[in-house]
N, C-alpha and C. Protein backbone atom coordinates (compact mmCIF):
# COMPACT_ATOMS: atom_id res chain seq x y z
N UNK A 1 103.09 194.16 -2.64
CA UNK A 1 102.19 193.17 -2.08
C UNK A 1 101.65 193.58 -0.73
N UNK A 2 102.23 194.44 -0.24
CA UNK A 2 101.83 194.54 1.20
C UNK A 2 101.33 195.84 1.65
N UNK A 3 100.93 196.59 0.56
CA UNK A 3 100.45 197.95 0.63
C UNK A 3 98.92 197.60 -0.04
N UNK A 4 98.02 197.59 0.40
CA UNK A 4 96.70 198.09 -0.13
C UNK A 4 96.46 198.57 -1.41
N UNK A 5 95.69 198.34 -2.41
CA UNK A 5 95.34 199.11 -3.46
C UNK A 5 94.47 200.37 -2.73
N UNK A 6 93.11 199.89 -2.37
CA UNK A 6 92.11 200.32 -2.33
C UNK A 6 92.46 201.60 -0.98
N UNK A 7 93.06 200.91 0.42
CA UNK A 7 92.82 202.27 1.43
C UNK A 7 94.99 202.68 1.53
N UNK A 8 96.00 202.04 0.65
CA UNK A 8 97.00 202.62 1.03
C UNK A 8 97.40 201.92 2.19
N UNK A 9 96.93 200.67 3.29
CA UNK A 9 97.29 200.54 4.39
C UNK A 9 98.57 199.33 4.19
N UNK A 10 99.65 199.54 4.91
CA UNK A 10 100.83 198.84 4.90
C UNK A 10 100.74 197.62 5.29
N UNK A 11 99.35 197.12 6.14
CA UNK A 11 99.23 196.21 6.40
C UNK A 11 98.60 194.77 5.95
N UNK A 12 98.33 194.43 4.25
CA UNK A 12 97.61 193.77 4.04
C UNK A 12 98.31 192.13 4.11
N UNK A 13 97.94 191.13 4.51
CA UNK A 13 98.13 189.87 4.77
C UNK A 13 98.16 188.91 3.76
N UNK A 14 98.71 187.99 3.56
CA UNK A 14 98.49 186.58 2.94
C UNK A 14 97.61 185.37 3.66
N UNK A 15 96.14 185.49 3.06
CA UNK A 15 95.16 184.73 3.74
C UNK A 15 95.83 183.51 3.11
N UNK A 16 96.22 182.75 1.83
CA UNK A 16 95.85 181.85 1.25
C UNK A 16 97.36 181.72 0.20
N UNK A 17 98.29 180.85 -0.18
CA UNK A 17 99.46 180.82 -0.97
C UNK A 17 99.24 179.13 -1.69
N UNK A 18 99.85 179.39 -3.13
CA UNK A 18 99.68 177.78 -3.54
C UNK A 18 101.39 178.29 -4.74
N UNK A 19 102.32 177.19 -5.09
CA UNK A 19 103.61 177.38 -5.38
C UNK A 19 103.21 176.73 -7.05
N UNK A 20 103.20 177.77 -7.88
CA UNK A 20 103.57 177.03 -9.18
C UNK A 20 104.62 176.82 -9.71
N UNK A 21 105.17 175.85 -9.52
CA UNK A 21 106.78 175.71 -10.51
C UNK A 21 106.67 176.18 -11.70
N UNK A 22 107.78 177.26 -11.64
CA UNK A 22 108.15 178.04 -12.92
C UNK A 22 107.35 179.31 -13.08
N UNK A 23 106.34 179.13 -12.71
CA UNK A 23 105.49 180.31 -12.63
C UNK A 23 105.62 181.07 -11.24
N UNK A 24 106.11 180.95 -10.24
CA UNK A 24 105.99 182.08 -9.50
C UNK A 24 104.76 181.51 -8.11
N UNK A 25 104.51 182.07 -7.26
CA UNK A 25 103.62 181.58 -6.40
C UNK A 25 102.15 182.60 -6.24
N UNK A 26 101.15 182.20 -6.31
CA UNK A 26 99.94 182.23 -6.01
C UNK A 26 99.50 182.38 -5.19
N UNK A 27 99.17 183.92 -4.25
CA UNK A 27 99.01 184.53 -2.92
C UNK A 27 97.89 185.18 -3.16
N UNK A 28 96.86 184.63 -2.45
CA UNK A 28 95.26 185.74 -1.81
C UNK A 28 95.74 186.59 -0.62
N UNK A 29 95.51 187.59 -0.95
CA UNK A 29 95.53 188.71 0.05
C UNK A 29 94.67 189.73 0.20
N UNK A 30 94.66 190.08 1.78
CA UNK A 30 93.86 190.65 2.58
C UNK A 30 94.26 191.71 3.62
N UNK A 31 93.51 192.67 3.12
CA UNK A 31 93.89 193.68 4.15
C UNK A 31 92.52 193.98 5.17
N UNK A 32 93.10 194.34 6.36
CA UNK A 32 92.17 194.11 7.25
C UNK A 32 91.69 195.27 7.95
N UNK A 33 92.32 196.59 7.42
CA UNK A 33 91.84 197.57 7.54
C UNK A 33 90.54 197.95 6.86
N UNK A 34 90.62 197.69 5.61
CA UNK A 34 88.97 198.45 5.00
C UNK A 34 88.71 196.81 4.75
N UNK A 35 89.42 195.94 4.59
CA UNK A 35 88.39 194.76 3.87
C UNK A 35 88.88 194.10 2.65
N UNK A 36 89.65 195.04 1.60
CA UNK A 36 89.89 194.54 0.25
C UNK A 36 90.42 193.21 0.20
N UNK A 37 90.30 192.56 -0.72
CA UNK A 37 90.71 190.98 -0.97
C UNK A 37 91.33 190.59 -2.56
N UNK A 38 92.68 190.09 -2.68
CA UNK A 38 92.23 190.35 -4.35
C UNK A 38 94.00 189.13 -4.45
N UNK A 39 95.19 189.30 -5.25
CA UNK A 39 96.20 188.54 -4.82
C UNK A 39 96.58 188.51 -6.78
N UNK A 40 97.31 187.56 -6.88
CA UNK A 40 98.15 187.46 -8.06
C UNK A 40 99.22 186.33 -7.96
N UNK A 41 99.81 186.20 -8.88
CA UNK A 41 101.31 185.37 -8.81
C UNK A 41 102.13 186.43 -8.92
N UNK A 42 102.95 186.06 -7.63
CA UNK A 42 104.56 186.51 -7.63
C UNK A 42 105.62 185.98 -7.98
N UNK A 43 106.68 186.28 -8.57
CA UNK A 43 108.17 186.06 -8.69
C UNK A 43 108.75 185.42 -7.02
N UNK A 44 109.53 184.70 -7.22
CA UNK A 44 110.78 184.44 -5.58
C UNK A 44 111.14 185.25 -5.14
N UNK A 45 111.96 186.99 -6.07
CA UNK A 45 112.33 187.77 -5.58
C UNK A 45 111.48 188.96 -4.72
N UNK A 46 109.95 188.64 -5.55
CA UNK A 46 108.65 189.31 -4.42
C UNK A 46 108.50 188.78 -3.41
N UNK A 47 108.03 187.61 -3.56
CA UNK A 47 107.80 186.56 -2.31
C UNK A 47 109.04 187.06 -1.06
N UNK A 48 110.26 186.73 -1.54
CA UNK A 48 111.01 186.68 -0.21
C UNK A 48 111.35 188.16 0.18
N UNK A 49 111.07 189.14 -0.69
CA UNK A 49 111.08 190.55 0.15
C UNK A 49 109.92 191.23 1.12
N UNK A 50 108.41 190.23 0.52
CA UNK A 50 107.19 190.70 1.55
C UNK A 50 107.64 189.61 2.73
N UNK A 51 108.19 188.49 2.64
CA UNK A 51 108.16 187.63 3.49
C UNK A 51 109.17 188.35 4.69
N UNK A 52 110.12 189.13 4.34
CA UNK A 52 110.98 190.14 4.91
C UNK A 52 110.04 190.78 6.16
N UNK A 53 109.22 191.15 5.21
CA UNK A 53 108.47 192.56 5.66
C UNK A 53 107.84 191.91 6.79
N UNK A 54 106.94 190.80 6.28
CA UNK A 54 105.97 190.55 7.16
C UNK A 54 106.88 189.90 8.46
N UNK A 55 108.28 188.87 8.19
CA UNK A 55 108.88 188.79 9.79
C UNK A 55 109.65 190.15 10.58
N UNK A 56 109.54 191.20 10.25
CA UNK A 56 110.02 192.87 10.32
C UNK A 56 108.58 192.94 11.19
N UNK A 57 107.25 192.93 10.80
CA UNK A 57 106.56 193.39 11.29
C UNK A 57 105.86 192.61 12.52
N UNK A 58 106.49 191.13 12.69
CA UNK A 58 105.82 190.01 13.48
C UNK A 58 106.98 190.78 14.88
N UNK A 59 108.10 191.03 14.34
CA UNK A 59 109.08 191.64 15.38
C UNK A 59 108.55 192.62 15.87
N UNK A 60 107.84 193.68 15.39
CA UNK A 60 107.36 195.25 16.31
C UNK A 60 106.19 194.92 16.77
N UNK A 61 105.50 193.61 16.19
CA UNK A 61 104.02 193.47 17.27
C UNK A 61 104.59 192.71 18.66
N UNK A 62 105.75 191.57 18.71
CA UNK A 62 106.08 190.86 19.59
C UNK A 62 106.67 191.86 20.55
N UNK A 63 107.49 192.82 19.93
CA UNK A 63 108.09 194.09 20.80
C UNK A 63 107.09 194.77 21.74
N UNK A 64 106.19 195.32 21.24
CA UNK A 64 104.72 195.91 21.66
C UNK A 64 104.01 194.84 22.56
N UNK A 65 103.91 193.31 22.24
CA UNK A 65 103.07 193.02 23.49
C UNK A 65 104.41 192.47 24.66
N UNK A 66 105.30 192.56 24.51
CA UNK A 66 106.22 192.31 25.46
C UNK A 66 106.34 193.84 26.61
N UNK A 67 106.42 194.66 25.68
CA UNK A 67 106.40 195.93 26.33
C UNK A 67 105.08 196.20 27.41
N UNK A 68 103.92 195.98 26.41
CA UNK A 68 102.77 196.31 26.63
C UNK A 68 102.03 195.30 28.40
N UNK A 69 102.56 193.68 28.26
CA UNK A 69 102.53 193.00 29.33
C UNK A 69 103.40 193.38 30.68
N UNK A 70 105.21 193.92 30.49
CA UNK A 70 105.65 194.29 31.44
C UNK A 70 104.84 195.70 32.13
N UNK A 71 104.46 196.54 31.50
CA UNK A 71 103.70 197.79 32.12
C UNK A 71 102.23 197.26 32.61
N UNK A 72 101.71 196.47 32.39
CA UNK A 72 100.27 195.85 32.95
C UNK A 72 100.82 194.79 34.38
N UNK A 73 102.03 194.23 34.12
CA UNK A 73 102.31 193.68 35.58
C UNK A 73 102.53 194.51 36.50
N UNK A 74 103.61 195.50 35.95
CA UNK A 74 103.99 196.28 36.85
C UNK A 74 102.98 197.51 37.91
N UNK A 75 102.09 197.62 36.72
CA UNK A 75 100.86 198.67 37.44
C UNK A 75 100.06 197.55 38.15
N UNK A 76 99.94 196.39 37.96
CA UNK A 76 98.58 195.43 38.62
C UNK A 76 99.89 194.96 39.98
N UNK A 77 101.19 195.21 40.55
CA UNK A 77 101.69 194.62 41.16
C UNK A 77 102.37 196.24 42.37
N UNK A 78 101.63 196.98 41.35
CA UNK A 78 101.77 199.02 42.24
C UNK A 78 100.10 198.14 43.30
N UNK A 79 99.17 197.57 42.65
CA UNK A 79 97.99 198.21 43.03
C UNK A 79 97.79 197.34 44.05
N UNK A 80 98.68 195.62 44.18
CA UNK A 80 98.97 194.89 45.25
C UNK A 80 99.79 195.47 46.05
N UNK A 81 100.73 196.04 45.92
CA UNK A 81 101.41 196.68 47.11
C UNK A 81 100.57 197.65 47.09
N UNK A 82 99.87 198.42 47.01
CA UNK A 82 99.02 199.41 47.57
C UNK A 82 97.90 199.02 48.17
N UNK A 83 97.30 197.90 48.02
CA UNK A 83 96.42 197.26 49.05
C UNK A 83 96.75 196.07 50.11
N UNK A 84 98.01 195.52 49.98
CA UNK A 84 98.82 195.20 50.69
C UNK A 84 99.40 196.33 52.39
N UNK A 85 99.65 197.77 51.61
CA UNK A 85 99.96 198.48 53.16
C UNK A 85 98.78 199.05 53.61
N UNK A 86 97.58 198.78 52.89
CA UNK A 86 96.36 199.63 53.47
C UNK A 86 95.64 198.35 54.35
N UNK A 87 96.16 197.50 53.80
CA UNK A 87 95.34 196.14 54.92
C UNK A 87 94.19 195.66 53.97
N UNK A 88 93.99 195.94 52.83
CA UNK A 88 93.18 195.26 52.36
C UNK A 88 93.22 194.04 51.54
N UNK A 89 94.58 193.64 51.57
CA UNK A 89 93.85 191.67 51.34
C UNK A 89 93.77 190.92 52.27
N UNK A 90 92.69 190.16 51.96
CA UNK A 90 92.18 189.84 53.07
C UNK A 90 92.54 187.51 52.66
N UNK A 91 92.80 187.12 53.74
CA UNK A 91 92.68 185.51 53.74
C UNK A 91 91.69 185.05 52.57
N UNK A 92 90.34 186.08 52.57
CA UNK A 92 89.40 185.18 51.51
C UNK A 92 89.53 185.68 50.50
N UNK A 93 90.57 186.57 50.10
CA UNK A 93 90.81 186.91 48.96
C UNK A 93 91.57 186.12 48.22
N UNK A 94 91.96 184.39 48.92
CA UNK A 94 92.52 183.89 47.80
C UNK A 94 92.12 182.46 47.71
């Protein structure tokens, strides 16, 4: 479910889900690399292994902007102490 037909990309999404009892659940999916759109009914035992995947992968994006925000403070708080000992903030700078 979570691999692309069309470009191979690991990343394709569940735009849209509806639950048929007995039958399995009913997922539109989308990948957002090239575009493709297409989905099927799954089994419980599909469902809860992409559902795996996709909280696996909500974890390495949350990792990445946690990472990604401490290195943007830290360089925007180099560039206040660096205009801090040169004398350049100034009273109307705030």
């Amino acid at each position: 479910m979570h691999v692309c037909p069309e470009c191979s990309s690991d990343l394709v999404q569940p735009v849209d889900w509806e639950e048929h009892p007995g039958e399995g659940w009913s997922v539109d999916l989308r990948c957002p690399e090239c575009e493709w759109r297409g989905g099927g009914t799954f089994g419980q035992r599909d469902i809860d292994e992409y559902d795996r995947l996709l909280d696996e992968g909500m974890r390495l994006v949350i990792d990445d902007l946690r990472k990604l925000t401490r290195e943007n403070m830290e360089r925007d708080l180099e560039h206040l102490i660096t205009a801090l000992d040169a004398d350049l903030v100034l009273p109307e700078d705030f």
